[in-house]
Protein backbone atom coordinates (compact mmCIF):
# COMPACT_ATOMS: atom_id res chain seq x y z
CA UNK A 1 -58.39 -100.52 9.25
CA UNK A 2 -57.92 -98.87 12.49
CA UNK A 3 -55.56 -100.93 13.48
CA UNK A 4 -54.78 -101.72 9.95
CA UNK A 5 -53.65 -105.59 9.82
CA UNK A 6 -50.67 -106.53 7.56
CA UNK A 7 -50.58 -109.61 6.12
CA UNK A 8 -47.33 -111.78 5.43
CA UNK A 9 -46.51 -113.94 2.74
CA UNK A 10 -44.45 -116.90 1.59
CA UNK A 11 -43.17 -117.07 5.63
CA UNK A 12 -41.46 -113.79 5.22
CA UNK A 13 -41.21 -111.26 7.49
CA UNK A 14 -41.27 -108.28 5.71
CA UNK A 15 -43.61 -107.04 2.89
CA UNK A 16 -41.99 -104.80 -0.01
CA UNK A 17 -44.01 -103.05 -2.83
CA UNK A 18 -44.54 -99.74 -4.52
CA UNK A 19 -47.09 -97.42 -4.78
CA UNK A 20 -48.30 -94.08 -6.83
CA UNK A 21 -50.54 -92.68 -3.41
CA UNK A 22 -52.34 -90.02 -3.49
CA UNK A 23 -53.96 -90.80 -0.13
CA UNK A 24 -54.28 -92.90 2.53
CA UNK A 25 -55.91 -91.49 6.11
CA UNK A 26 -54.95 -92.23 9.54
CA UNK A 27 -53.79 -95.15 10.18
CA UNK A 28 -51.48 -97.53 12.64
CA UNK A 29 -50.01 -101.16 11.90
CA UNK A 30 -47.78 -103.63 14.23
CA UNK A 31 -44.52 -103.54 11.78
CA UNK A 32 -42.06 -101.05 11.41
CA UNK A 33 -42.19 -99.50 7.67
CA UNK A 34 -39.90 -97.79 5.75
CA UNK A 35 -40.73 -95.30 3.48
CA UNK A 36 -38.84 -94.25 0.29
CA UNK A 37 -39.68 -91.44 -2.43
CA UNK A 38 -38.59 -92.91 -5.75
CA UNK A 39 -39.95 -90.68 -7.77
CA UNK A 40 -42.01 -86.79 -7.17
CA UNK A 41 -43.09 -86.27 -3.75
CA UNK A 42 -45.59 -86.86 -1.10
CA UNK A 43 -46.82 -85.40 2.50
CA UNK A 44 -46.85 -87.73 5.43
CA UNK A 45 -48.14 -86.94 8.65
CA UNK A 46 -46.30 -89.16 11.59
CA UNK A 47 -47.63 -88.02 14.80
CA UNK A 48 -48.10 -84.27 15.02
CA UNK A 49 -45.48 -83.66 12.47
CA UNK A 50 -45.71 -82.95 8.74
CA UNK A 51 -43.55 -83.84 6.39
CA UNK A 52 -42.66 -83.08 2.88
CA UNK A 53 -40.63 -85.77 1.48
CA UNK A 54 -39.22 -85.49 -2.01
CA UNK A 55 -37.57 -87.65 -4.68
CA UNK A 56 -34.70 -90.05 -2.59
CA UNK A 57 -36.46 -88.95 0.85
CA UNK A 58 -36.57 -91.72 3.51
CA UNK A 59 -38.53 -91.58 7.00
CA UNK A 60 -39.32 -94.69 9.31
CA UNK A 61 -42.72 -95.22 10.73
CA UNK A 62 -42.66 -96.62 13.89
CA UNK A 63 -44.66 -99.67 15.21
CA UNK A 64 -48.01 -98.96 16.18
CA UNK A 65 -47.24 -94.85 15.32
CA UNK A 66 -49.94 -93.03 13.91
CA UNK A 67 -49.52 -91.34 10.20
CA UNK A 68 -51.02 -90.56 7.33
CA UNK A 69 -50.65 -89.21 3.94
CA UNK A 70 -52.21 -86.02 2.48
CA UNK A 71 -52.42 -84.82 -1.40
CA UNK A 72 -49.67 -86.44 -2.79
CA UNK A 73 -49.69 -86.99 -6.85
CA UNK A 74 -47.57 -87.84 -9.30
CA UNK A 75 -45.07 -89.55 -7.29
CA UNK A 76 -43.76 -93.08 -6.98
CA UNK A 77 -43.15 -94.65 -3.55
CA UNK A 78 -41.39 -97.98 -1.83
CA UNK A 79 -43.00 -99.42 1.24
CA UNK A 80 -40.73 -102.11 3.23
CA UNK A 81 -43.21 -103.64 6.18
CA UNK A 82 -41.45 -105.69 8.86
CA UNK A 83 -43.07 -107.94 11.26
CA UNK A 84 -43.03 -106.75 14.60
CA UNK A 85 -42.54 -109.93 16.24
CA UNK A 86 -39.64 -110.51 14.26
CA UNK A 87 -38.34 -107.18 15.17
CA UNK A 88 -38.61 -107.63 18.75
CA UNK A 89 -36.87 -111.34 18.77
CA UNK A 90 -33.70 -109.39 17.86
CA UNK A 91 -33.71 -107.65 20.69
CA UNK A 92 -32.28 -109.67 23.54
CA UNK A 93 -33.35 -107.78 26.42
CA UNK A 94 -36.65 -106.19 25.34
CA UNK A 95 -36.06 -103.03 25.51
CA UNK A 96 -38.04 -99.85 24.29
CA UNK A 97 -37.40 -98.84 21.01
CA UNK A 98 -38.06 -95.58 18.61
CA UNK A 99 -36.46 -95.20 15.73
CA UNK A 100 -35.71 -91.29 14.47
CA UNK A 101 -34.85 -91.59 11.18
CA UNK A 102 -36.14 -89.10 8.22
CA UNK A 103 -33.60 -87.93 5.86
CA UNK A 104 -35.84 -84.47 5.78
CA UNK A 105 -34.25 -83.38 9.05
CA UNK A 106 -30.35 -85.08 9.38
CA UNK A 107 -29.56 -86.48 6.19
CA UNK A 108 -27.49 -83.39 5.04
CA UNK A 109 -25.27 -83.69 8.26
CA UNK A 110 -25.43 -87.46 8.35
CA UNK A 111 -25.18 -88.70 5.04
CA UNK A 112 -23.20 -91.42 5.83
CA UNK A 113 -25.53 -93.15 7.63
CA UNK A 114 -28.71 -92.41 5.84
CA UNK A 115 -26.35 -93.86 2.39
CA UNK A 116 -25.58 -97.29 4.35
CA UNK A 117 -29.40 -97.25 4.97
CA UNK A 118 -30.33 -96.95 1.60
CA UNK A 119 -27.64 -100.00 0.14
CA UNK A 120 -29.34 -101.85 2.62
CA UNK A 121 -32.79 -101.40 1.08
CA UNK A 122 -31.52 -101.70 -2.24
CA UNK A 123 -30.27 -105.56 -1.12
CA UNK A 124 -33.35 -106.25 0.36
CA UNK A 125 -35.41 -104.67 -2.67
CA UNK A 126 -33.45 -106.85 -5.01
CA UNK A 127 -33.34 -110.25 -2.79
CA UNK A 128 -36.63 -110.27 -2.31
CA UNK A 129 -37.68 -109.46 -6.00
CA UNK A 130 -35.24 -112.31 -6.85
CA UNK A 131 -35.95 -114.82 -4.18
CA UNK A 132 -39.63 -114.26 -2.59
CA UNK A 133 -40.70 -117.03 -4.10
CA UNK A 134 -37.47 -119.30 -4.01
CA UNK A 135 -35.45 -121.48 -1.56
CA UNK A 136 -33.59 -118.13 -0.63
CA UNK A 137 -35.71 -117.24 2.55
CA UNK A 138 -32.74 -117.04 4.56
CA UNK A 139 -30.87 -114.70 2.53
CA UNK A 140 -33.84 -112.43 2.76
CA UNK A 141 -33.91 -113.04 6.66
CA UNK A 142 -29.61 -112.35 6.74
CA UNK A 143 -29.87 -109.45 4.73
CA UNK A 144 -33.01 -107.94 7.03
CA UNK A 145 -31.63 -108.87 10.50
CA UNK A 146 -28.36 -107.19 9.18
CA UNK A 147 -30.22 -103.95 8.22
CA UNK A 148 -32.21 -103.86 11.25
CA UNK A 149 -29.39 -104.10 13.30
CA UNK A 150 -27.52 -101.28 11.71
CA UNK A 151 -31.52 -99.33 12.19
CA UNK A 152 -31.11 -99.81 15.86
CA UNK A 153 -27.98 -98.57 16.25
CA UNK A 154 -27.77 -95.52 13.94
CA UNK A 155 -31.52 -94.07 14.36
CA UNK A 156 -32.38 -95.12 18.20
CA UNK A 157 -33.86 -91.70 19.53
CA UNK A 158 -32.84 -92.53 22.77
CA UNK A 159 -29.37 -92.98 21.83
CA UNK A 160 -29.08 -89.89 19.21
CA UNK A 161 -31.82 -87.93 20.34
CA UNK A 162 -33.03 -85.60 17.74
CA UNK A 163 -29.17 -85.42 16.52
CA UNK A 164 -26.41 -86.56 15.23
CA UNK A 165 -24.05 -87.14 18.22
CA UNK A 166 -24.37 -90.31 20.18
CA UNK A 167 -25.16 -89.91 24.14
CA UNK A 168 -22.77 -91.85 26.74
CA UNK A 169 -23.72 -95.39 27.34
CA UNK A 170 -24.65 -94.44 30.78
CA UNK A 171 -27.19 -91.75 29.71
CA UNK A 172 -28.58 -94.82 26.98
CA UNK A 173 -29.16 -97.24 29.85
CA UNK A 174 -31.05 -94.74 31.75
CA UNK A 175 -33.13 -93.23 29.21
CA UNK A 176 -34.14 -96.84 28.33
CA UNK A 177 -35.32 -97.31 32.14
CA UNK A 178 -37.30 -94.08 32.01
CA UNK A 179 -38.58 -94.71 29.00
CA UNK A 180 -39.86 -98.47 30.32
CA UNK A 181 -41.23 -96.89 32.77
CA UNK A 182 -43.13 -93.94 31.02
CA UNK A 183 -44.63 -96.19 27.72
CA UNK A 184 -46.58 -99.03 29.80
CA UNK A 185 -50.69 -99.07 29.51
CA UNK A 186 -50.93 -95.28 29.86
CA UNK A 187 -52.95 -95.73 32.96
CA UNK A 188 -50.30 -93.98 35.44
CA UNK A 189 -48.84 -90.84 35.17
CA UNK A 190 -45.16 -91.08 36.00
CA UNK A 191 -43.74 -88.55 38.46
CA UNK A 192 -40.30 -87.47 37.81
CA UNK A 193 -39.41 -87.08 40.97
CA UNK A 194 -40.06 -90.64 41.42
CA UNK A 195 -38.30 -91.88 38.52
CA UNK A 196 -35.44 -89.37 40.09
CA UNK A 197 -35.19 -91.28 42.93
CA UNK A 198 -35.15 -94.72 41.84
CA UNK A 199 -32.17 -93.81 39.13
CA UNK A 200 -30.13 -92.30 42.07
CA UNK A 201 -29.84 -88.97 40.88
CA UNK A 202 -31.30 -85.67 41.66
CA UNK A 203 -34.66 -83.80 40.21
CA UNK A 204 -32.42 -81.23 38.93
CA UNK A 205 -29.95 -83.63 37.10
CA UNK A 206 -32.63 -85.60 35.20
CA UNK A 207 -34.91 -82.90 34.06
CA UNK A 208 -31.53 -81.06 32.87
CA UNK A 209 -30.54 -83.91 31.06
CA UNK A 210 -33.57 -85.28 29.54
CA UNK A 211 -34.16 -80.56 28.25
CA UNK A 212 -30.74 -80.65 27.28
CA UNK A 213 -30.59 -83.64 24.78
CA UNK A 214 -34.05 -83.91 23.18
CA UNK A 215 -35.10 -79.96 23.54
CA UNK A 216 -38.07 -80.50 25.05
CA UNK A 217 -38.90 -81.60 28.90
CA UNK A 218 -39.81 -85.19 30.01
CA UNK A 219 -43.46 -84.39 30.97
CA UNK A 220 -43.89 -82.96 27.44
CA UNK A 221 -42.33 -86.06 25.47
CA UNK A 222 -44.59 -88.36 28.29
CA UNK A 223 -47.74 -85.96 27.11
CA UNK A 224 -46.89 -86.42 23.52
CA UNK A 225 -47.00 -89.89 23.82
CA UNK A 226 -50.56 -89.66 25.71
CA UNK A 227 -51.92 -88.01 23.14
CA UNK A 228 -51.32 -89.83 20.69
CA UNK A 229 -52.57 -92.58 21.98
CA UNK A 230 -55.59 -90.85 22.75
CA UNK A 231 -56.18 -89.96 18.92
CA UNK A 232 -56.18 -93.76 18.51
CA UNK A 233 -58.95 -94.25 20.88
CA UNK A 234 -60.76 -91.04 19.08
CA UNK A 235 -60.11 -92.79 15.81
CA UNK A 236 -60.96 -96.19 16.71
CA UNK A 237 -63.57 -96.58 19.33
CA UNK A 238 -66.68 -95.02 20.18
CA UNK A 239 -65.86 -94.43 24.18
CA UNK A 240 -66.56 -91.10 25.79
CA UNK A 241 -63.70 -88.75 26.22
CA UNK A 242 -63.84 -88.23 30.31
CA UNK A 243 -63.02 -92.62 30.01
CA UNK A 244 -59.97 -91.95 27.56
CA UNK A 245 -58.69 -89.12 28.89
CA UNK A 246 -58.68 -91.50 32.60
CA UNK A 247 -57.10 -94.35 30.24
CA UNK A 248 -54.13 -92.27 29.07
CA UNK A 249 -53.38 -90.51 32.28
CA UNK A 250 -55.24 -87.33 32.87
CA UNK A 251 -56.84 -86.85 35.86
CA UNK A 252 -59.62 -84.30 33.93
CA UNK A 253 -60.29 -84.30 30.97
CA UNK A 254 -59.72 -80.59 30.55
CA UNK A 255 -55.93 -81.67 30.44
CA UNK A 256 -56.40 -83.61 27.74
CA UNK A 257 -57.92 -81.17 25.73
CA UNK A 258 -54.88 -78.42 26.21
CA UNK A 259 -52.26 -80.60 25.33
CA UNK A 260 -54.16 -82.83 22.82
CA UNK A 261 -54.75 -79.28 20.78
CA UNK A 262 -51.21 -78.50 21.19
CA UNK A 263 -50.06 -81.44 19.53
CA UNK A 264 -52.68 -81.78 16.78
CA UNK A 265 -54.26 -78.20 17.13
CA UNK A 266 -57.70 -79.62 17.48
CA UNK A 267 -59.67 -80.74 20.30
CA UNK A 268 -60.24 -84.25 20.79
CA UNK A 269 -64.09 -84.21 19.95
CA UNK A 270 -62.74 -82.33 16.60
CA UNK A 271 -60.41 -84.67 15.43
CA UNK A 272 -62.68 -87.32 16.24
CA UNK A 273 -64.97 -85.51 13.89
CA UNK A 274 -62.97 -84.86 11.21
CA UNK A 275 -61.04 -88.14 10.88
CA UNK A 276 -63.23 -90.81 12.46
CA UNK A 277 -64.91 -92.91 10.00
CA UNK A 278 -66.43 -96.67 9.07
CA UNK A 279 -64.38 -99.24 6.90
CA UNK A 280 -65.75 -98.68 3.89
CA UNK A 281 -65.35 -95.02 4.53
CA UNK A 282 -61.53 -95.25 5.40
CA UNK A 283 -61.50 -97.82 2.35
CA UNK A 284 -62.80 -94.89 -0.02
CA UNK A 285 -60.64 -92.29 1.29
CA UNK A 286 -57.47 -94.60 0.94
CA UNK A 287 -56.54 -93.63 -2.76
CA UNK A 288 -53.52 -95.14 -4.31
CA UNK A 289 -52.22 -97.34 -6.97
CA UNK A 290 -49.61 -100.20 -7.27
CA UNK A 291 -46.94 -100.26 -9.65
CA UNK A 292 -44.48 -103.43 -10.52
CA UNK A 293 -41.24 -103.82 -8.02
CA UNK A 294 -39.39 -105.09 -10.65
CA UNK A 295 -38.44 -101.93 -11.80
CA UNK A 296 -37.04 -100.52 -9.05
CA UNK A 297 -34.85 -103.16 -8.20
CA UNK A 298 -32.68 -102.17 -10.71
CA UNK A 299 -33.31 -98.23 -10.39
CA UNK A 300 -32.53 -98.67 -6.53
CA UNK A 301 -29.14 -101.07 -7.47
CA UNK A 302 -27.53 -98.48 -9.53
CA UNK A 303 -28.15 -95.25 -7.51
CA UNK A 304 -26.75 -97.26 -4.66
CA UNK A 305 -23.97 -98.74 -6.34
């Protein structure tokens, strides 16, 4: 479960269905999903962030990003899964990609975006209801390469930030070098000064930058993403914490622990104690029940029409 493995059907790419959840632990997959409150409401953890998404709500769950969902009732729920591999073969050049995109935070000053979003689900939602198990795979495919494209665009954080105003193409293409550079195995700790340097510019110019349009500094988004990679290990393997604190980039392990509890105010032998667990364990705790998609085929159709 840890990695959780999605499976594909019908040679399809993407995996739609609906869910009352009430919960469902920590967890990571290879696709990107799409979450969409239907109906009530429900608590999602991505990362170090909680969430409270209500009826309409939308958030996208990045590949291989670690969530979960807490004491949720009542509430009805769409889940769109889409093959990574799939993903990835529409982008040309391979470059690093996080999508930003919860209607909690930006929908209110983007709602524009967030609505061309949602007709795009409802197409999906109602091709692949009609079609899944037809000659229509490629309409499925059209419609999905069309929505992931306008995904890229609209919600890349490295192109909006946490915002809603686009950076300069020149800003993009060097973000996406830094950001290369910063997301490989986790076993070396970039140096800004370094990465400074080989983009040309000064110290000073990048760390502005990088403070000014995200709010936070580069070596606390690179420590972010450390850390949570280290709460996969926790979660998922039995290896001491001196080895994955080395595999993720801290030279002592007493780094680890300082920003590990900032992020997910617990220490990394604590949230290994309170969220580790077997299969069957993880199986018990995931509590949830599937409804028909039928239904919302229509329901998502009309509110979008």
């Amino acid at each position: 479960m840890r990695p959780e493995t999605i499976a594909f059907s019908d040679g399809l790419p993407v995996k739609i269905f609906a869910r009352c959840l009430e919960q469902y632990p920590y967890h990571w997959h290879n696709t990107l999903e799409i979450v969409q409150v239907l109906k009530g409401s429900v608590n999602i953890t991505l990362g170090d962030d909680n969430l409270l998404l209500r009826e309409n709500d939308i958030a996208v769950v990045n590949m291989n990003e670690l969530h979960r969902i807490t004491q949720s009732q009542d509430n009805e729920i769409l889940f769109i899964q889409i093959d990574a591999d799939f993903y990835r073969s529409l982008l040309t050049d391979g470059r690093y990609l996080f999508i930003y995109c919860c209607s909690v935070y930006h929908e209110a000053e983007s709602p524009e975006k967030y609505k061309g979003l949602k007709e795009y689900i409802a197409r999906l939602v109602w091709a692949f209801h009609e079609n899944a198990r037809g000659e229509h795979r490629k309409n499925i495919e059209n419609i999905l390469t069309s929505m992931l494209g306008y995904i890229t665009y609209n919600f890349d954080f490295l192109r909006w930030g946490y915002g809603t105003k686009e950076f300069n193409e020149k800003l993009v293409e060097r973000l996406l070098q830094m950001a290369g550079r910063a997301s490989g195995d986790h076993e070396v700790n970039p140096e800004l000064k370094a990465l400074a340097a080989e983009l040309d510019i000064s110290f000073y110019h990048l760390s502005h930058d990088i403070k000014e349009k995200f709010g936070q500094t580069f070596m606390k988004l690179l420590h972010y993403s450390q850390c949570e990679y280290a709460a996969k290990l926790l979660l998922s393997t039995g290896r001491q914490i001196l080895d994955i604190a080395m595999e993720c980039g801290f030279s002592d392990p007493k780094y680890l622990n300082k920003h590990f509890k900032h992020f997910f105010k617990h220490s990394p032998s604590e949230f290994r104690t309170m969220y580790r667990a077997d299969d069957k364990t993880l199986a018990s705790q995931a509590q949830y029940r599937d409804l028909l998609l039928s239904h919302y085929k229509e329901l998502l159709h009309h509110s979008n029409s």
